[in-house]
C-alpha atoms as a PDB file:
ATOM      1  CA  UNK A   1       0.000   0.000   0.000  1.00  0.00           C
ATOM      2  CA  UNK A   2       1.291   3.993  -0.728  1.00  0.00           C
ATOM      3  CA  UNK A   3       0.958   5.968   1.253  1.00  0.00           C
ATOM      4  CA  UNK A   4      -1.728   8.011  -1.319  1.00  0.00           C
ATOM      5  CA  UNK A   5      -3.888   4.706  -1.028  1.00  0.00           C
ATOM      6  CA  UNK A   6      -6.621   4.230   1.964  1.00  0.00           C
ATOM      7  CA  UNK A   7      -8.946   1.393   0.958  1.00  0.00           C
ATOM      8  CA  UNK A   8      -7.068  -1.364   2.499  1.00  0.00           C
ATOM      9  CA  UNK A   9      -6.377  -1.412   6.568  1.00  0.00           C
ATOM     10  CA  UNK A  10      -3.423   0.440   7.821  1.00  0.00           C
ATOM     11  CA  UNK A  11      -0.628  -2.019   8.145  1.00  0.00           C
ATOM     12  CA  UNK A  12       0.568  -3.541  11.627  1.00  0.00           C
ATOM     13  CA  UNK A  13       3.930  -2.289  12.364  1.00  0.00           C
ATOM     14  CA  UNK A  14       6.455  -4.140  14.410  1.00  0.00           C
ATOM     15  CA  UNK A  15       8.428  -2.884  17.311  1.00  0.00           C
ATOM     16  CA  UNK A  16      11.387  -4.785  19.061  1.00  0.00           C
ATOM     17  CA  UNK A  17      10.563  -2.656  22.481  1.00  0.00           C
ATOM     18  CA  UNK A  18       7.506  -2.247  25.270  1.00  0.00           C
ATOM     19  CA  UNK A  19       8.200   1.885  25.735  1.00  0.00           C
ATOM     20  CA  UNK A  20       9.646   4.557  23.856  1.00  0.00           C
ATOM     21  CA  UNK A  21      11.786   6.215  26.600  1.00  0.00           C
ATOM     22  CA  UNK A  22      14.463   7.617  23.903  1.00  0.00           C
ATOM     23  CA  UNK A  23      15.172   7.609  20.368  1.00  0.00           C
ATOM     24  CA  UNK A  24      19.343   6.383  22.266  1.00  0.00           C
ATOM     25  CA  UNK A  25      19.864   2.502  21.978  1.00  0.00           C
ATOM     26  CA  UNK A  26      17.250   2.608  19.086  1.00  0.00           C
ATOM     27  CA  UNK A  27      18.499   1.482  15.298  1.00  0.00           C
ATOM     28  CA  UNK A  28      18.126   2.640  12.097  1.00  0.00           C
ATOM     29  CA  UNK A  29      15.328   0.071  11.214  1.00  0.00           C
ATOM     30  CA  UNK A  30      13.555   0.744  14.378  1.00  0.00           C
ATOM     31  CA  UNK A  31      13.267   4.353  13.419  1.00  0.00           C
ATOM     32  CA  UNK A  32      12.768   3.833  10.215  1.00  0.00           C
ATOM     33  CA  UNK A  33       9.838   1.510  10.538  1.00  0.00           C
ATOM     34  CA  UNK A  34       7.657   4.355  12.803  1.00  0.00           C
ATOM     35  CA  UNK A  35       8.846   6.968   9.827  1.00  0.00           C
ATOM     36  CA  UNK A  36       6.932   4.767   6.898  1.00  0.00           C
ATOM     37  CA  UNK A  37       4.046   4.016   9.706  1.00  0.00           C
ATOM     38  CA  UNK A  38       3.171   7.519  10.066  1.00  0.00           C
ATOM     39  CA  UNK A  39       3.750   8.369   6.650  1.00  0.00           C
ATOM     40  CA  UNK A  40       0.341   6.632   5.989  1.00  0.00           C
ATOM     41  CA  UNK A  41      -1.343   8.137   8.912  1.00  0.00           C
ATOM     42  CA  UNK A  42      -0.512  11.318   7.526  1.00  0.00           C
ATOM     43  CA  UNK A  43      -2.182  10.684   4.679  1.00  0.00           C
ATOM     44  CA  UNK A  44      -4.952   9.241   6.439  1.00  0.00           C
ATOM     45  CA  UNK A  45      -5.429  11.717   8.650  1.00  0.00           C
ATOM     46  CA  UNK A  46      -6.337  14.323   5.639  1.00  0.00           C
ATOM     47  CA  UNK A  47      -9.085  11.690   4.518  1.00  0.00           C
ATOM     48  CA  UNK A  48     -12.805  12.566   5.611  1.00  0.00           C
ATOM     49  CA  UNK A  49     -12.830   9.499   7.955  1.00  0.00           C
ATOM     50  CA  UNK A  50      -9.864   9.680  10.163  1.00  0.00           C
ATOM     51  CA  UNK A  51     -11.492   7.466  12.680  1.00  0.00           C
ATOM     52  CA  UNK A  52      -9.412   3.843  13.045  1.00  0.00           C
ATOM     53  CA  UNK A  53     -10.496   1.172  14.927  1.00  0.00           C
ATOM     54  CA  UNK A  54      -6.602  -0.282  15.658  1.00  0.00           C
ATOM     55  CA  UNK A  55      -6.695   0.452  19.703  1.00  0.00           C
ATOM     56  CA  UNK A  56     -10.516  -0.273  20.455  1.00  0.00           C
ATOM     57  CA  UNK A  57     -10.690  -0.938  23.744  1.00  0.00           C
ATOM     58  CA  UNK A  58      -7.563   0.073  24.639  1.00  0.00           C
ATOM     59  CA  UNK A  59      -6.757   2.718  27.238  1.00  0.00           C
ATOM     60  CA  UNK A  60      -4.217   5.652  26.857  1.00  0.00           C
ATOM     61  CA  UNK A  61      -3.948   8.267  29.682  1.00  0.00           C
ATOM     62  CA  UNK A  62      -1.565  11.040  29.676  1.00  0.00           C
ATOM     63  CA  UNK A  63      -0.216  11.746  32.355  1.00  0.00           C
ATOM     64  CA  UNK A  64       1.695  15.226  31.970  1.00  0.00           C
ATOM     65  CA  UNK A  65       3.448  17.558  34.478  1.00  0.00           C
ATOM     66  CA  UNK A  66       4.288  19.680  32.949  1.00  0.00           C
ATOM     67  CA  UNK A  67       2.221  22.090  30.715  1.00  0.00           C
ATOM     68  CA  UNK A  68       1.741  21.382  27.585  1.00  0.00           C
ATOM     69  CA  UNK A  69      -0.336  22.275  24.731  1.00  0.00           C
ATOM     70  CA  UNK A  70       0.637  21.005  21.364  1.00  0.00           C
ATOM     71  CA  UNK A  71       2.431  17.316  22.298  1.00  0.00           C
ATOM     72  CA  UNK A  72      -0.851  16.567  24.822  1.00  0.00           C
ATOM     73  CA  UNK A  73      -3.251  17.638  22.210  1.00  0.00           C
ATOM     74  CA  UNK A  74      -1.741  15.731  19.599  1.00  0.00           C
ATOM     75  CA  UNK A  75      -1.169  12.692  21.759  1.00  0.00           C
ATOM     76  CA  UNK A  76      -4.995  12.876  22.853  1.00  0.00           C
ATOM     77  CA  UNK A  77      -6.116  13.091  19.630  1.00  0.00           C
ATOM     78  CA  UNK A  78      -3.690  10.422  18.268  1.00  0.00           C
ATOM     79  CA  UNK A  79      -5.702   7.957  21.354  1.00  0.00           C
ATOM     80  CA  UNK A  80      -8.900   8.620  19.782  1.00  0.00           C
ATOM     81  CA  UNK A  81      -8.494   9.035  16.240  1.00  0.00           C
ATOM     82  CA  UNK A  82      -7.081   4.841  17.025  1.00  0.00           C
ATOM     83  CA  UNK A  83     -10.098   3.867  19.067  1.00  0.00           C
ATOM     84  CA  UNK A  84      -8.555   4.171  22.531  1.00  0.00           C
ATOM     85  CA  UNK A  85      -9.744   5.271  25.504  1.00  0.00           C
ATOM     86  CA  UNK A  86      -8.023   8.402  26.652  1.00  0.00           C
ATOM     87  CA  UNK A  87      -7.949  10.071  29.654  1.00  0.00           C
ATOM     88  CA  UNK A  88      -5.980  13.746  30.346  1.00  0.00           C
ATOM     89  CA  UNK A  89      -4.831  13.338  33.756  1.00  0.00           C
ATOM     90  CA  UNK A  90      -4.964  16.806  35.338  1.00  0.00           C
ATOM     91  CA  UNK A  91      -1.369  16.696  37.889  1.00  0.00           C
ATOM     92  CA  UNK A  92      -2.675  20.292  39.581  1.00  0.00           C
ATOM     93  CA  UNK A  93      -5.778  18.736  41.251  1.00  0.00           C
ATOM     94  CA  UNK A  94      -4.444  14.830  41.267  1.00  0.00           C
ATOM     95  CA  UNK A  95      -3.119  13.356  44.735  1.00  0.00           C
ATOM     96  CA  UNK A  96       0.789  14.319  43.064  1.00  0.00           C
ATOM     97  CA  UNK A  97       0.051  17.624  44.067  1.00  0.00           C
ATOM     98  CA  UNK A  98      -0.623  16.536  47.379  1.00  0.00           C
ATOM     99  CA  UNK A  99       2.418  14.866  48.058  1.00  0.00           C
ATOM    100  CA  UNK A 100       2.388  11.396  46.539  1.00  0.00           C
ATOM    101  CA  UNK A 101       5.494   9.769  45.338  1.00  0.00           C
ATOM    102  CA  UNK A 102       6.020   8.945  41.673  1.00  0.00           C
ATOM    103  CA  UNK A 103       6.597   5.505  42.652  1.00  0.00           C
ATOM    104  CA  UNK A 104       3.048   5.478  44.638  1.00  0.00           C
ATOM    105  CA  UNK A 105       1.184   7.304  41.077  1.00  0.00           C
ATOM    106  CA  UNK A 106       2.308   4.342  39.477  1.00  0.00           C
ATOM    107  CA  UNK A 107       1.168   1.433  41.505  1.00  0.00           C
ATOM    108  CA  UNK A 108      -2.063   3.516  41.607  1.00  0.00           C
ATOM    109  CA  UNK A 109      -2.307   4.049  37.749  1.00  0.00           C
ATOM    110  CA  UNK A 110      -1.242  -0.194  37.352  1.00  0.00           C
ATOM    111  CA  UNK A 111      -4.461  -1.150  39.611  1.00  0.00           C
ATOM    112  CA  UNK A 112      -6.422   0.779  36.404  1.00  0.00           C
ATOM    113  CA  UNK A 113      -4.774  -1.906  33.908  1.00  0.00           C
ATOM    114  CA  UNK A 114      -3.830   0.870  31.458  1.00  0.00           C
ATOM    115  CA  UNK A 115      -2.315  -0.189  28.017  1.00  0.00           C
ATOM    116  CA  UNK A 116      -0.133   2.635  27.358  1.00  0.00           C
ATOM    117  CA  UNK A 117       1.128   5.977  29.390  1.00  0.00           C
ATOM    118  CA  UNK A 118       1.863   9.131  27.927  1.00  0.00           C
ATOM    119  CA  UNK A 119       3.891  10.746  29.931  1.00  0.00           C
ATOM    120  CA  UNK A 120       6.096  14.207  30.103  1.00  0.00           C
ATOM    121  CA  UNK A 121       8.055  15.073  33.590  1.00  0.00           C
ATOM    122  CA  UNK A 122      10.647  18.191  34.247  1.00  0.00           C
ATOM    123  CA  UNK A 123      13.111  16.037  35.486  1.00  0.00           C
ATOM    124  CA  UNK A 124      15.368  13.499  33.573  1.00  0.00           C
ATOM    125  CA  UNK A 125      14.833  10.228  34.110  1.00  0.00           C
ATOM    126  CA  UNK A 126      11.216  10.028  36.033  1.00  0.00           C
ATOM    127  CA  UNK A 127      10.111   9.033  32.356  1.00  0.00           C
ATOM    128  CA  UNK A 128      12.465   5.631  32.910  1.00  0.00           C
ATOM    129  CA  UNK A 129      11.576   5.431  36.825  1.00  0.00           C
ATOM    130  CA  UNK A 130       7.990   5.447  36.203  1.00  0.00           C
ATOM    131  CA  UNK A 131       8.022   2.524  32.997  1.00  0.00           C
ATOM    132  CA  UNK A 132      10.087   0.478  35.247  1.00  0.00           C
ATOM    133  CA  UNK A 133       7.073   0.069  37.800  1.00  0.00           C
ATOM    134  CA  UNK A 134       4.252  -0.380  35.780  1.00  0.00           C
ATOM    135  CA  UNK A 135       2.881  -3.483  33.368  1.00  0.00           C
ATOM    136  CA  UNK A 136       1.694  -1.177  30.431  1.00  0.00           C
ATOM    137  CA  UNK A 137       3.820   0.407  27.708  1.00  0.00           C
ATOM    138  CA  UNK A 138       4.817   3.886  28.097  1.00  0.00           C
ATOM    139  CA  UNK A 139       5.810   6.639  26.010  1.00  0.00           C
ATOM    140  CA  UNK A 140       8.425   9.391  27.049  1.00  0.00           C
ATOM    141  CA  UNK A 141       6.524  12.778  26.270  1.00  0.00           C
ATOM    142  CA  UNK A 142       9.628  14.725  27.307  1.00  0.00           C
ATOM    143  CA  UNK A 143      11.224  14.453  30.617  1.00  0.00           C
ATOM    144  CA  UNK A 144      13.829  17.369  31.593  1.00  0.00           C
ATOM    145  CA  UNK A 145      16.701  17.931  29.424  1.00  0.00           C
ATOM    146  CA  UNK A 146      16.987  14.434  28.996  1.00  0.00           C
ATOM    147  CA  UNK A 147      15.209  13.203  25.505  1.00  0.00           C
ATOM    148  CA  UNK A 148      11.735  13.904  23.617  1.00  0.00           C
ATOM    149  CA  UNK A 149      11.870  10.940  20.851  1.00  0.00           C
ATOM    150  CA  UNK A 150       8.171  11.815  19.370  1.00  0.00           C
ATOM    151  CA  UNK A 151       9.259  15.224  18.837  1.00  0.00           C
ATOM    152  CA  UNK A 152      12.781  13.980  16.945  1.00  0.00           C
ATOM    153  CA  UNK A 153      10.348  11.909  14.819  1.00  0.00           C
ATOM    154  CA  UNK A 154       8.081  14.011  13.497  1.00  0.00           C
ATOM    155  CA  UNK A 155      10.968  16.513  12.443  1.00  0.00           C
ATOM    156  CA  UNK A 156      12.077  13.166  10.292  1.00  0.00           C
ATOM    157  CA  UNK A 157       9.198  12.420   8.960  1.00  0.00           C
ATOM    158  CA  UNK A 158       8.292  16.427   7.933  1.00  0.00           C
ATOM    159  CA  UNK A 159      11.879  16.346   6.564  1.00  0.00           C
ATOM    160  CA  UNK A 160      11.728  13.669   4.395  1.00  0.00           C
ATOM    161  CA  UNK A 161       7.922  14.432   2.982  1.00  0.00           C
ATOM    162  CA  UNK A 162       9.491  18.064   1.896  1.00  0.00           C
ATOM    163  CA  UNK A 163      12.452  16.306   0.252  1.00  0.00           C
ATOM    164  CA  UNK A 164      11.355  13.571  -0.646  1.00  0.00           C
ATOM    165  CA  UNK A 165      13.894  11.755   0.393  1.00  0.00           C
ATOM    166  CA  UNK A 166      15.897   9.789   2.900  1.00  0.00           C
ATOM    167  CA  UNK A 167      17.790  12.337   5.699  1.00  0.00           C
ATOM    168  CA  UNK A 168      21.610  10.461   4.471  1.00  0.00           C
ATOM    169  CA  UNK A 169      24.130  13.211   3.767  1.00  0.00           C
ATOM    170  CA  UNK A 170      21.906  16.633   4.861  1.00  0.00           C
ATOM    171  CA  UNK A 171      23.783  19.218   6.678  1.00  0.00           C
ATOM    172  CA  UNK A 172      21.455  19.943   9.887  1.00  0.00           C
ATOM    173  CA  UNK A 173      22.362  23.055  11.534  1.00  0.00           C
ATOM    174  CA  UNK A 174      20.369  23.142  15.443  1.00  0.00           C
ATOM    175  CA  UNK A 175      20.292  26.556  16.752  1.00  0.00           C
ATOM    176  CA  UNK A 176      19.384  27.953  20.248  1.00  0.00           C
ATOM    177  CA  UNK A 177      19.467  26.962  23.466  1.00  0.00           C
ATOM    178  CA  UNK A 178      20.867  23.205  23.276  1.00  0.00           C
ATOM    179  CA  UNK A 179      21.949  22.808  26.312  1.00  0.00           C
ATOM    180  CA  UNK A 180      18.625  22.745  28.136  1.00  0.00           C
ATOM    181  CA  UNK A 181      16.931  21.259  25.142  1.00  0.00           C
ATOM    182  CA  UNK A 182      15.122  17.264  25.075  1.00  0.00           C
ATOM    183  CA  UNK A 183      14.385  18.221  21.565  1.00  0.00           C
ATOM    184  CA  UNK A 184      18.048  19.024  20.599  1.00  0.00           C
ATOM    185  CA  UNK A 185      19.414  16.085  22.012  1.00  0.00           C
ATOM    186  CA  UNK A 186      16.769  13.045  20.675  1.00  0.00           C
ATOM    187  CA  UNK A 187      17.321  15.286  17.042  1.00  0.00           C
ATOM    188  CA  UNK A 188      21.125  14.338  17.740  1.00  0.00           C
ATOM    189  CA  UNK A 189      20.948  10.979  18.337  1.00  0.00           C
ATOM    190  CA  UNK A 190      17.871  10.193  15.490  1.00  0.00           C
ATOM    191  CA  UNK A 191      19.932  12.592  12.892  1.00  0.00           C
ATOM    192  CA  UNK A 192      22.907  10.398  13.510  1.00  0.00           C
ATOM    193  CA  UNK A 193      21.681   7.025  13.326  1.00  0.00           C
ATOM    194  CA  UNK A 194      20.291   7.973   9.733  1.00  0.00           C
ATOM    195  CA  UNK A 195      23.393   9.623   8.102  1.00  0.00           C
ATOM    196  CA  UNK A 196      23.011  12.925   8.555  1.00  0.00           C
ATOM    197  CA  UNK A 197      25.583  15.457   9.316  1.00  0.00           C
ATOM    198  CA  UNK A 198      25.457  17.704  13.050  1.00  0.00           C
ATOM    199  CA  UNK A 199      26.069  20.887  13.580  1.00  0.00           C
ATOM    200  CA  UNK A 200      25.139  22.860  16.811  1.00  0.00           C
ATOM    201  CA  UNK A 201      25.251  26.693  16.774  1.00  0.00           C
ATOM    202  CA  UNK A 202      24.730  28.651  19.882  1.00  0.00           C
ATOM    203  CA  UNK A 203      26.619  30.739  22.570  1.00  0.00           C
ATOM    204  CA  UNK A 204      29.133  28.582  24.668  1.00  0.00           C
ATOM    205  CA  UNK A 205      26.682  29.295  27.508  1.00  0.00           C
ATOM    206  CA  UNK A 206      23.988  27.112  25.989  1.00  0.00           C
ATOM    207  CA  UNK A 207      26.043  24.356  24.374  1.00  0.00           C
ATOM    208  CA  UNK A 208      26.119  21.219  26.348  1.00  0.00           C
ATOM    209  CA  UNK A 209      29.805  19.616  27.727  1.00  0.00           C
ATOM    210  CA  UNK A 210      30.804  16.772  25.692  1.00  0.00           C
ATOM    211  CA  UNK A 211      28.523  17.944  22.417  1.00  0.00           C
ATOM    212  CA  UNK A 212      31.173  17.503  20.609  1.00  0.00           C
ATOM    213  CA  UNK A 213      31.927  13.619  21.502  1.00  0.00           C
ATOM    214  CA  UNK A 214      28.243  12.780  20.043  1.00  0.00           C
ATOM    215  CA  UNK A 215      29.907  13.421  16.373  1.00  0.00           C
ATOM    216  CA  UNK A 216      28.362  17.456  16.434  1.00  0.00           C
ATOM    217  CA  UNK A 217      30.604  20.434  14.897  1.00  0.00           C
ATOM    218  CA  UNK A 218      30.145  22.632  17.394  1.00  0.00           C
ATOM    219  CA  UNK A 219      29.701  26.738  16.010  1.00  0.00           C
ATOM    220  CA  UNK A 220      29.710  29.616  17.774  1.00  0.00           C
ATOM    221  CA  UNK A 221      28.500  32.122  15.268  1.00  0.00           C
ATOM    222  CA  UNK A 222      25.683  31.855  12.969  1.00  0.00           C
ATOM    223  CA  UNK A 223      26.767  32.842   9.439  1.00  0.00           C
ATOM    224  CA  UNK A 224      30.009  30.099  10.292  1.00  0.00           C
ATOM    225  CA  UNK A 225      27.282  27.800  11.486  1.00  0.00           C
ATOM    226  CA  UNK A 226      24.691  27.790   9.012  1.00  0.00           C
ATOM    227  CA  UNK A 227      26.645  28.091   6.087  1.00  0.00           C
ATOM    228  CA  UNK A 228      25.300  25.740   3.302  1.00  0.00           C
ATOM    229  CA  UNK A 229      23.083  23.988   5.630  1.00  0.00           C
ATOM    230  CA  UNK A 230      20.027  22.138   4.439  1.00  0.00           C
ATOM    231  CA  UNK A 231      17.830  22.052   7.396  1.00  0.00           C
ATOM    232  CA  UNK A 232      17.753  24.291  10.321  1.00  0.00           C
ATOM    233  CA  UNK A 233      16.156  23.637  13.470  1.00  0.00           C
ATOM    234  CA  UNK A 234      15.913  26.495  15.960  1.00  0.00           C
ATOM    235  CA  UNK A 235      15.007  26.842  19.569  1.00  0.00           C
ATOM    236  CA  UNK A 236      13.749  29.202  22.001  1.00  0.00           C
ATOM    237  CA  UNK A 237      15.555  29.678  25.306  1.00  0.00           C
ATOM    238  CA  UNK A 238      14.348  27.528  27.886  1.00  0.00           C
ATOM    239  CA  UNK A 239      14.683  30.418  30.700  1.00  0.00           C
ATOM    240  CA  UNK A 240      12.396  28.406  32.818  1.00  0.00           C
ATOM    241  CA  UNK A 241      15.390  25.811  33.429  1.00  0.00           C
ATOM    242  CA  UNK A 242      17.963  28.304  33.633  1.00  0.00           C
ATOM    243  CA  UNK A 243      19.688  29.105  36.580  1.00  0.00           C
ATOM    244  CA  UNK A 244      21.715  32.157  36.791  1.00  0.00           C
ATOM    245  CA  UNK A 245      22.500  34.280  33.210  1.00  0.00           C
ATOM    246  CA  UNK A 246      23.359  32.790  30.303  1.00  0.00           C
ATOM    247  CA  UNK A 247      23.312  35.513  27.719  1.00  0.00           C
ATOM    248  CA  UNK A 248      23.549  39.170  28.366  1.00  0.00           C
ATOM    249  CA  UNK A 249      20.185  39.955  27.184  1.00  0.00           C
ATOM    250  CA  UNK A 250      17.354  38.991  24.913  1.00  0.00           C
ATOM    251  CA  UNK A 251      18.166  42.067  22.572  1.00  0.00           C
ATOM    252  CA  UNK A 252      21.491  40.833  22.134  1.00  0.00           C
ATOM    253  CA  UNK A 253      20.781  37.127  21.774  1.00  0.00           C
ATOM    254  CA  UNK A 254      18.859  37.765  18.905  1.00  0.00           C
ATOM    255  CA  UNK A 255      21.205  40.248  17.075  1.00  0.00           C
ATOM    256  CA  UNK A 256      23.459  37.487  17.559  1.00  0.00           C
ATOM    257  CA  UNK A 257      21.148  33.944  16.983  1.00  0.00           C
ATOM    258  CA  UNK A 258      18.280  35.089  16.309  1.00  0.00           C
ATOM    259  CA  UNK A 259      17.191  33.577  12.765  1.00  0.00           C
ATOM    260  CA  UNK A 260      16.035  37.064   9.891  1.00  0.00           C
ATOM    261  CA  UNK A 261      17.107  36.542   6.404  1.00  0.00           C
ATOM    262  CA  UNK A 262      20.142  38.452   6.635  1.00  0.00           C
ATOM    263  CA  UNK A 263      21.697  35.413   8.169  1.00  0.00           C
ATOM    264  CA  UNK A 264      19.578  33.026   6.253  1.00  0.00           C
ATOM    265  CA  UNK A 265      21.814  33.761   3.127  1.00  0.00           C
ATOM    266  CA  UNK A 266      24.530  31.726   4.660  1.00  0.00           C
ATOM    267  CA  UNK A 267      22.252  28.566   3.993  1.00  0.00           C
ATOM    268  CA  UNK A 268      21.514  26.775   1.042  1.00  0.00           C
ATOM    269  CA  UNK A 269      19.216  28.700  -0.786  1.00  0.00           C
ATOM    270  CA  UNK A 270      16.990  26.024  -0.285  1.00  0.00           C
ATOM    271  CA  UNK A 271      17.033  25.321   3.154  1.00  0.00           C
ATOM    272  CA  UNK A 272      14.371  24.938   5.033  1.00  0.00           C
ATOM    273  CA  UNK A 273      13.219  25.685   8.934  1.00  0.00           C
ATOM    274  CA  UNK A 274      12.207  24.333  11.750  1.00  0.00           C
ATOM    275  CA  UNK A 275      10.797  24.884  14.972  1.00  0.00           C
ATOM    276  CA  UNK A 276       9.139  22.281  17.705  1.00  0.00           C
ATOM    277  CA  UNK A 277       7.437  25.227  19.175  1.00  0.00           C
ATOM    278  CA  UNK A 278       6.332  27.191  21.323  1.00  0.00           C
ATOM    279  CA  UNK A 279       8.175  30.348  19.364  1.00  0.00           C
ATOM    280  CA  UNK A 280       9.190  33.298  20.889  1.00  0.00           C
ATOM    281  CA  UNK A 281       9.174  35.307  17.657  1.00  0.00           C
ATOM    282  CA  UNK A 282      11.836  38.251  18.093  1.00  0.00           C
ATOM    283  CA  UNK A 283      13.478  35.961  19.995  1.00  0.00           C
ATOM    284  CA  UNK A 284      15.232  32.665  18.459  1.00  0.00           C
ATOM    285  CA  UNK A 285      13.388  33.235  15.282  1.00  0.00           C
ATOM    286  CA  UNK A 286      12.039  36.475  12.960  1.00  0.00           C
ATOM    287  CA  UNK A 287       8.168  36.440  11.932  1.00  0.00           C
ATOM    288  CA  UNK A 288       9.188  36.704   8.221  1.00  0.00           C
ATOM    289  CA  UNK A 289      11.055  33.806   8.655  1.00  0.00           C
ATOM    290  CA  UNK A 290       8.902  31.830  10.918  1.00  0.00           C
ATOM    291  CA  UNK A 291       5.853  32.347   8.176  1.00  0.00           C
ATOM    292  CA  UNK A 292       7.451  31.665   4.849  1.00  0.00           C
ATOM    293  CA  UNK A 293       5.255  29.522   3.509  1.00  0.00           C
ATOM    294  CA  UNK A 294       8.208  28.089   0.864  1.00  0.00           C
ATOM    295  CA  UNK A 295      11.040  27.561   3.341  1.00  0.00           C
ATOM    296  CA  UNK A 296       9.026  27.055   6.782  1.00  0.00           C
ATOM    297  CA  UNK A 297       7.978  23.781   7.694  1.00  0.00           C
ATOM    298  CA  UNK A 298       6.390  24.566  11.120  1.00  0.00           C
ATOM    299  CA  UNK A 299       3.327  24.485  10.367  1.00  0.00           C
ATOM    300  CA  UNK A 300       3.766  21.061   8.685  1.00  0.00           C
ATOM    301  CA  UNK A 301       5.384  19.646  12.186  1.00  0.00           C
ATOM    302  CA  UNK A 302       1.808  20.104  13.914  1.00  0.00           C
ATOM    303  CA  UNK A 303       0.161  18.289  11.413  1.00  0.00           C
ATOM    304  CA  UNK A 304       2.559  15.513  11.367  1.00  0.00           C
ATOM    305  CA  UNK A 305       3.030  15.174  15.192  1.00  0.00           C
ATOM    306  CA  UNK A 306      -0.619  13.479  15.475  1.00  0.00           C
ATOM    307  CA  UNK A 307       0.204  11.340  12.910  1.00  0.00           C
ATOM    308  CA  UNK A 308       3.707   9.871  14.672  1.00  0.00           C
ATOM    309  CA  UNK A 309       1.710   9.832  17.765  1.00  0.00           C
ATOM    310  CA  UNK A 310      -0.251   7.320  15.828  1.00  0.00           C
ATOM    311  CA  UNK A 311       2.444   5.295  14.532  1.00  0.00           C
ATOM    312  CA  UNK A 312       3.629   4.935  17.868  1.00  0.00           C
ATOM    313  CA  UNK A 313       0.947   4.483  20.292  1.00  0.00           C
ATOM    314  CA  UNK A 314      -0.473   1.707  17.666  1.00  0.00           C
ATOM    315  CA  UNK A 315       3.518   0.020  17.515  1.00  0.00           C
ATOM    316  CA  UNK A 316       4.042   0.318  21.137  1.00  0.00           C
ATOM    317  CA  UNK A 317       0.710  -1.535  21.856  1.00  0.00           C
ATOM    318  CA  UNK A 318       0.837  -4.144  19.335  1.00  0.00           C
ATOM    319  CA  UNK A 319       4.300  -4.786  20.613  1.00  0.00           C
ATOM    320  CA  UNK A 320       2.661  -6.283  24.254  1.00  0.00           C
ATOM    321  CA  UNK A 321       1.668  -9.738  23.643  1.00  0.00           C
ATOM    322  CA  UNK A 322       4.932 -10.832  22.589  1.00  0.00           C
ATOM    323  CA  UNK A 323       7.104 -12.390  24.281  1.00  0.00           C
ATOM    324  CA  UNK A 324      10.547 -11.061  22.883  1.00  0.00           C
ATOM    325  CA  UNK A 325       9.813  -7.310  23.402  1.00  0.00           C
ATOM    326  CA  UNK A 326      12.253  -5.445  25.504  1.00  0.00           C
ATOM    327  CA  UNK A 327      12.526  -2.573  27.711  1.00  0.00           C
ATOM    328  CA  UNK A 328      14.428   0.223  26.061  1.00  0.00           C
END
């Protein structure tokens, strides 16, 4: 089946692992097989009927604290568009707030007999913690600085839709604030595994010890930095994880890194942008910029995160009957 072609059922996808926790320890195949997946959701998603019945009777809830607007949306409406139950677990008004331990959530949530977790944490590693105590799958919605696989996915699968092609031998320039970026860092380790080749561009302030060992040319200018890159990805500053100053001001960081088009020229010509949002336009990024409709594809990242949230809530689940399936 193409992925222009609806009349048959959407094809079972298999997955060597129980969670998604990271897109690290993951291979190219495993990747690649949750790219082609939600390539046909994508299309399926523009058809009148988006309704599939793959996770009927199935329950998702998403568990998120921390807010979130676009990745709990999409992941809610990934749930039903499947079949699932969902349920938006509200962390303000639940017994969390009160003073329970993550440990104690998830022997609470395992008496429910849930079939998958969505969920996204502020610090690194409660993602892991939490899959190792519960009997359902469970998908990493971003915890800390530590990884946000979905996110790293759907900025493949947008790529290679626009190109039409595999992401082998691009030049990927990530801009911003790496250092206190989950997005940056599942980008790094996804862009790697399929051929691509790493550079990070950013004040020394924001760039992450050790970048460098991950196989990343490290720039500290932008025109140096983007020059005759293919796809850049850029990011606002996270100031809600920063402690203490890291650039001199917002008026200067975006003289310096902020993307306009006078800086664009250093690119290819065709190179296109990215964002995983929420923008800070003025920022990290110029309007002009941010709304080119020929160069921009951040609108096209929305559409394509329900879609990956698709492919991988339906792998993931499929996945839990068998026997060989492993914790990643």
């Amino acid at each position: 089946m193409t992925i222009n072609q609806y009349s048959e059922p959407i094809p079972k996808t298999v997955f060597r692992f129980r969670h998604l926790l990271g897109i690290e320890g993951l291979l190219r195949d495993d990747i690649e097989r949750l790219l082609d997946l939600s390539d046909v959701y994508v299309g399926a998603n523009r058809q009148s009927d988006k309704k599939h019945s793959n996770l009927r009777g199935r329950t998702q809830i998403n568990l998120f604290f921390e807010n979130s607007t676009r990745t709990r949306t999409s992941f809610e409406l990934a749930g039903k568009r499947l079949g699932a139950d969902v349920i938006n677990m509200s962390v303000g008004t639940s017994s969390i707030k009160k003073g329970e331990t993550l440990i104690d959530t998830a022997m609470t949530l395992n008496a429910m007999h849930p079939d998958v977790l969505v969920v996204r944490h502020p610090d690194s590693g409660s993602v892991h913690l939490l899959a190792e105590k519960v009997n359902c799958s469970v998908i990493n919605a971003g915890d800390g600085t530590h990884e946000h696989p979905t996110q790293a996915l759907l900025d493949a699968v947008t790529i290679r839709r626009r190109l039409g092609h595999g992401l082998e031998g691009l030049t990927v320039a990530i801009c911003g604030d790496i250092a206190h970026s989950r997005v940056a860092r599942s980008n790094i380790h996804l862009l790697s595994i399929m051929g691509a080749r790493l550079r990070a561009v950013a004040p020394p302030t924001l760039i992450p010890a050790g970048l460098d060992r991950m196989g990343v040319e490290l720039h500290y200018d932008m025109e140096t930095g983007l020059k005759d890159a293919d796809i850049i990805m850029m990011l606002r500053l996270q100031t809600e994880r920063m402690k203490g100053s890291y650039v001199p001001s917002i008026r200067e960081y975006y003289r310096l890194y902020g993307l306009d088009n006078d800086k664009l020229k250093a690119a290819n010509p065709n190179a296109l942008i990215m964002h995983p949002g929420p923008m800070n336009r003025g920022v990290e990024i110029d309007s002009e910029v941010a709304d080119d409709i020929d160069r921009s594809l951040i609108r096209e990242q929305v559409e394509v995160g329900v879609a990956v949230r698709m492919a991988c809530l339906e792998a993931l689940v499929g996945t839990q009957s068998q026997p060989w399936a492993k914790n990643n």
